[in-house]
Protein backbone atom coordinates (compact mmCIF):
# COMPACT_ATOMS: atom_id res chain seq x y z
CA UNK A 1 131.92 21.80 70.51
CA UNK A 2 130.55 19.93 67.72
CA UNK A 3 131.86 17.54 64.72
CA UNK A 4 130.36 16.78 61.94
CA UNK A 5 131.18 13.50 59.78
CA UNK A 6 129.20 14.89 56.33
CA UNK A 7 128.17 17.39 54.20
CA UNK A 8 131.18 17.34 52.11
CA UNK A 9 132.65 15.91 49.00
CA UNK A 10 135.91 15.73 47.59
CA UNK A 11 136.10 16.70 43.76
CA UNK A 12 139.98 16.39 42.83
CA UNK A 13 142.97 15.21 44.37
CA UNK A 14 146.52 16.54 42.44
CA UNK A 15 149.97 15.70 43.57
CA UNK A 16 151.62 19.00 44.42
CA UNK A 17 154.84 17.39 45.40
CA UNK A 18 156.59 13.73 45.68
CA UNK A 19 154.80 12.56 48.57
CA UNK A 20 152.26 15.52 49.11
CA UNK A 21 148.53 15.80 47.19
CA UNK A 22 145.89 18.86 47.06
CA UNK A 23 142.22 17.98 48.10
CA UNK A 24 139.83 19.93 46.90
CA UNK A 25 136.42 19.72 48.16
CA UNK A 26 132.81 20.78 47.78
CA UNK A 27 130.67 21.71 51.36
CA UNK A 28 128.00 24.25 50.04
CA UNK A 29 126.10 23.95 53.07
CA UNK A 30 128.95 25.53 55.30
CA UNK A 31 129.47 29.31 55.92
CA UNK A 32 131.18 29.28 59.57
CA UNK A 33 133.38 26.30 59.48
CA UNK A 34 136.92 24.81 59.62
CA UNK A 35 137.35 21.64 57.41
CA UNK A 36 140.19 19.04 58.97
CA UNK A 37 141.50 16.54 56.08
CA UNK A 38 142.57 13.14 57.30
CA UNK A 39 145.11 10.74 56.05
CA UNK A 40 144.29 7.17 57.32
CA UNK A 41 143.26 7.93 60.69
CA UNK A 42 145.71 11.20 60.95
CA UNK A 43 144.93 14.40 61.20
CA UNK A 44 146.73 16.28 58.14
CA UNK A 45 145.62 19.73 57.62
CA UNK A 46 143.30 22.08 58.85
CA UNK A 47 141.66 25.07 56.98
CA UNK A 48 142.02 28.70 57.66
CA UNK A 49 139.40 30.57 56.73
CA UNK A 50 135.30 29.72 56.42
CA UNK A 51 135.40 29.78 52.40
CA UNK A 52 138.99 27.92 52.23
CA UNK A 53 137.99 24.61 49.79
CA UNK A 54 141.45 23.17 49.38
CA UNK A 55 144.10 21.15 51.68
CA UNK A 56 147.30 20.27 51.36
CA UNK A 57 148.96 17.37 53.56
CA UNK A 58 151.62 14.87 53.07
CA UNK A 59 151.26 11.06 52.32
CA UNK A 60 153.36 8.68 54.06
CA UNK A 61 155.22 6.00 52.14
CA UNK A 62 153.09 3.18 52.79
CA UNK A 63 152.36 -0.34 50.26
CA UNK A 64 148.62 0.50 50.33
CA UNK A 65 145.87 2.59 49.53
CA UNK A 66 145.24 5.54 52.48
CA UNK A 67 141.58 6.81 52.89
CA UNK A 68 141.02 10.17 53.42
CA UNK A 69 138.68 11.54 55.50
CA UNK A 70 137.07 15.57 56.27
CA UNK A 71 135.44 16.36 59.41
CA UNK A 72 133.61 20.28 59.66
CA UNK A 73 134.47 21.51 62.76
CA UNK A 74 134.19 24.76 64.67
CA UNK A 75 136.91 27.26 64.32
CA UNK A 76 137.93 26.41 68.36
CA UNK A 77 137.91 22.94 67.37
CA UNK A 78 140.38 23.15 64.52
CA UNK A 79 143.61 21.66 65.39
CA UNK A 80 141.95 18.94 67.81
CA UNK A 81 142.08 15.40 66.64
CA UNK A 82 138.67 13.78 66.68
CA UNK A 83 140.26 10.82 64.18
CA UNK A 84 138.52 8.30 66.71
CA UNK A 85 134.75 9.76 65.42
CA UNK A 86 135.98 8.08 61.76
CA UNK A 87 133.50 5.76 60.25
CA UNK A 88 135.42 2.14 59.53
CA UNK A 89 137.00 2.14 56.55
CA UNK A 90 140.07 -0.80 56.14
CA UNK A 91 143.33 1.12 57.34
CA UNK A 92 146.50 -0.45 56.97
CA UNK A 93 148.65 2.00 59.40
CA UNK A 94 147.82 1.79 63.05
CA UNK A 95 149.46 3.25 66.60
CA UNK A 96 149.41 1.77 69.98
CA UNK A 97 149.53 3.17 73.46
CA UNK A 98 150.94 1.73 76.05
CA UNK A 99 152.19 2.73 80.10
CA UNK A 100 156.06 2.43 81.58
CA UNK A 101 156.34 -1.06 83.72
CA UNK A 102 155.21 -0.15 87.35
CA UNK A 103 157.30 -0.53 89.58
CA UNK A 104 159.47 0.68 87.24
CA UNK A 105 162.90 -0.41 86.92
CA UNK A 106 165.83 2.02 87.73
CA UNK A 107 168.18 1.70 85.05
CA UNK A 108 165.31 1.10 82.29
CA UNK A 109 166.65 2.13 79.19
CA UNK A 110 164.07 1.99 76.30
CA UNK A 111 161.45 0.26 74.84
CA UNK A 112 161.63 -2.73 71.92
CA UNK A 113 158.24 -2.93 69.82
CA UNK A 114 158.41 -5.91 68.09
CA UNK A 115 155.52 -7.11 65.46
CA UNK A 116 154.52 -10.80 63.64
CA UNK A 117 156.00 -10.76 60.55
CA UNK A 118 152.36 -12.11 58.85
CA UNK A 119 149.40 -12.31 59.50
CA UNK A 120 148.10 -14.84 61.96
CA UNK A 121 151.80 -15.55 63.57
CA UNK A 122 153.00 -14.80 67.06
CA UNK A 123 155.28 -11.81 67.75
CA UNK A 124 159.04 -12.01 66.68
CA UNK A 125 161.59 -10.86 69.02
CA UNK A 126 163.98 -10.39 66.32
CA UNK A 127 160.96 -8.37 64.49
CA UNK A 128 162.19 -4.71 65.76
CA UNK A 129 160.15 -2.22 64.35
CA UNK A 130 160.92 0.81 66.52
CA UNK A 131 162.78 1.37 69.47
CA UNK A 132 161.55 3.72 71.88
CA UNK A 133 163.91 5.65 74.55
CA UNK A 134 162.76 5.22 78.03
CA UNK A 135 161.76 9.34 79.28
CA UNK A 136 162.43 9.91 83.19
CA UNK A 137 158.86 10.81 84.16
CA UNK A 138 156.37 10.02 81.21
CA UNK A 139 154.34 7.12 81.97
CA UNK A 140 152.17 6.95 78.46
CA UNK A 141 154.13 6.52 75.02
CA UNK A 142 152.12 6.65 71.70
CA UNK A 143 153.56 4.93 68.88
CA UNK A 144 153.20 4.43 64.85
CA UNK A 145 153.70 1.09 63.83
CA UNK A 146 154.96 0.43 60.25
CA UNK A 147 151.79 0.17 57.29
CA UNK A 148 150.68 -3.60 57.65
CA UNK A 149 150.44 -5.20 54.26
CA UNK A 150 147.69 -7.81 54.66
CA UNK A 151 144.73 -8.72 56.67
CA UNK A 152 144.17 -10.56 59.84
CA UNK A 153 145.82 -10.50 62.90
CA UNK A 154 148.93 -8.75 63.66
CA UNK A 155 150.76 -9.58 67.35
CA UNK A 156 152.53 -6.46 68.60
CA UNK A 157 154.90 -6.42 71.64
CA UNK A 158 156.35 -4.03 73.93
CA UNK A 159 159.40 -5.17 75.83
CA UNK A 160 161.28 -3.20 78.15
CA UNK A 161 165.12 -3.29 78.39
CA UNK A 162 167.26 -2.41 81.12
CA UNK A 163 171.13 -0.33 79.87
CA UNK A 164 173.08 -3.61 80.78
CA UNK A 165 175.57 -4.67 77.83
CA UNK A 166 175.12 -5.44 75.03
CA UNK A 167 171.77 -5.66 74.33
CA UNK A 168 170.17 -4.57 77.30
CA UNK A 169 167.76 -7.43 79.47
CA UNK A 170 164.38 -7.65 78.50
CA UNK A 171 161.39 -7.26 80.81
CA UNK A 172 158.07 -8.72 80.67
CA UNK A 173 155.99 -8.32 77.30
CA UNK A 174 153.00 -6.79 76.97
CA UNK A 175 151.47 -7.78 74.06
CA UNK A 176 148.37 -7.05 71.82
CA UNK A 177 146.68 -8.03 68.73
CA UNK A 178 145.78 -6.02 65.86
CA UNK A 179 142.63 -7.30 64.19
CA UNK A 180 143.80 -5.59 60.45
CA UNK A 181 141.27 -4.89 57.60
CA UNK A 182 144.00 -3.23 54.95
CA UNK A 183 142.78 -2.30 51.12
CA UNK A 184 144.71 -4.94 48.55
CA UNK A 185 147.67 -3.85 46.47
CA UNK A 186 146.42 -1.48 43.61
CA UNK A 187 148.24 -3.72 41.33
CA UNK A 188 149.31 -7.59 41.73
CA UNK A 189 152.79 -8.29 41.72
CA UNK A 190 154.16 -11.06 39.29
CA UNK A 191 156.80 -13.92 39.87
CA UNK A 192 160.04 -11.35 39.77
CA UNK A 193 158.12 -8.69 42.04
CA UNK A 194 156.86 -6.02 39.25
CA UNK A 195 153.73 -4.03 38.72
CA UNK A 196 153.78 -4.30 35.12
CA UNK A 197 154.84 -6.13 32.45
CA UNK A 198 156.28 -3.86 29.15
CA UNK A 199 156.28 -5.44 25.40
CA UNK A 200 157.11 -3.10 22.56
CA UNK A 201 155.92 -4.14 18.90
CA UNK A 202 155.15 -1.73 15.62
CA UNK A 203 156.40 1.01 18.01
CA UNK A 204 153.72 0.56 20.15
CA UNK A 205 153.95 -0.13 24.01
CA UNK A 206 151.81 -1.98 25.96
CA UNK A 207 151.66 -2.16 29.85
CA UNK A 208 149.72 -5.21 30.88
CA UNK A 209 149.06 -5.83 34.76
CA UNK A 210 146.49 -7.49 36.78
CA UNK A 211 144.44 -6.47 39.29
CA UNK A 212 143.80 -8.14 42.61
């Protein structure tokens, strides 16, 4: 079992649908291989063959910029997620993992993660960014939290509720902190929330924006 971080390079990247791209990549020095592409710190796709060079995977919707990663692996090896050998690179969509409360509760009924809403603030209850159903038996939940937009740190909570009416009582939080590193906005957004400003004169037009 062995993973390898280099020997290859990506030479194109297409769109081959709305939310879907093609990688194409170089890795001359390969001839028994499996390539895995990863988006952010997921694994997306997964070659077939030894002389396969391109991938196709979708992108999530996200507000920032999504590295992409290849690992060469060996053909056993292909469908097994070794995202957590990725070098650092700023990622702005992150997962937690967390256990059921133990003892645990007999008429648990799900599970609230709540998030800040920026950077540097304490969880909001009112912040719901997934609920989770409660699963007789599983002890260990694994869950995507929504792309984080900024820097810094990022308060996530897990609070258990019970099935009483109407909203269900809440248990204790756990709670952790998300030290983000997240790529800037491609483009800066002016006073009324555009990318781009648009002037037409001598029937010429002329997008002007501004970079971060």
């Amino acid at each position: 079992m062995t993973q390898y971080l280099g020997g290859t390079q990506i030479t194109q990247l297409e769109w081959s649908g709305p939310n879907s791209i093609q990688v194409t990549f170089r890795a001359d020095e390969w001839t028994d291989k499996r390539f895995q592409l990863y988006v952010g710190k997921q694994l997306a796709a997964v070659t077939l063959t030894a002389d396969q060079r391109t991938l196709t995977a979708d992108i999530p919707f996200t507000t920032r910029a999504i590295p992409l990663s290849i690992i060469v692996v060996d053909p056993v090896d292909s469908n097994t997620d070794y995202s957590s050998l990725l070098e650092w690179k700023p990622w702005n969509i992150y997962c937690i993992t967390f256990t059921a409360p133990d003892p645990l509760p007999a008429d648990i009924d799900r599970y609230d993660i709540v998030m800040s809403t920026a950077a540097g603030e304490s969880y909001d209850t009112s912040n719901v960014v997934k609920v989770v159903p409660h699963e007789a038996g599983r002890t260990i939940y694994h869950v995507e939290l929504p792309d984080i937009v900024a820097s810094g740190d990022w308060e996530v909570a897990v609070i258990p509720r019970d099935n009483a009416l109407p909203n269900g009582n809440a248990g204790t939080p756990a709670v952790e902190t998300i030290s983000a590193v997240v790529y800037p906005a491609d483009l800066q957004l002016d006073t009324n929330g555009r990318r781009f400003t648009v002037a037409v004169a001598s029937g010429v037009l002329t997008a002007a924006f501004t970079c971060p």
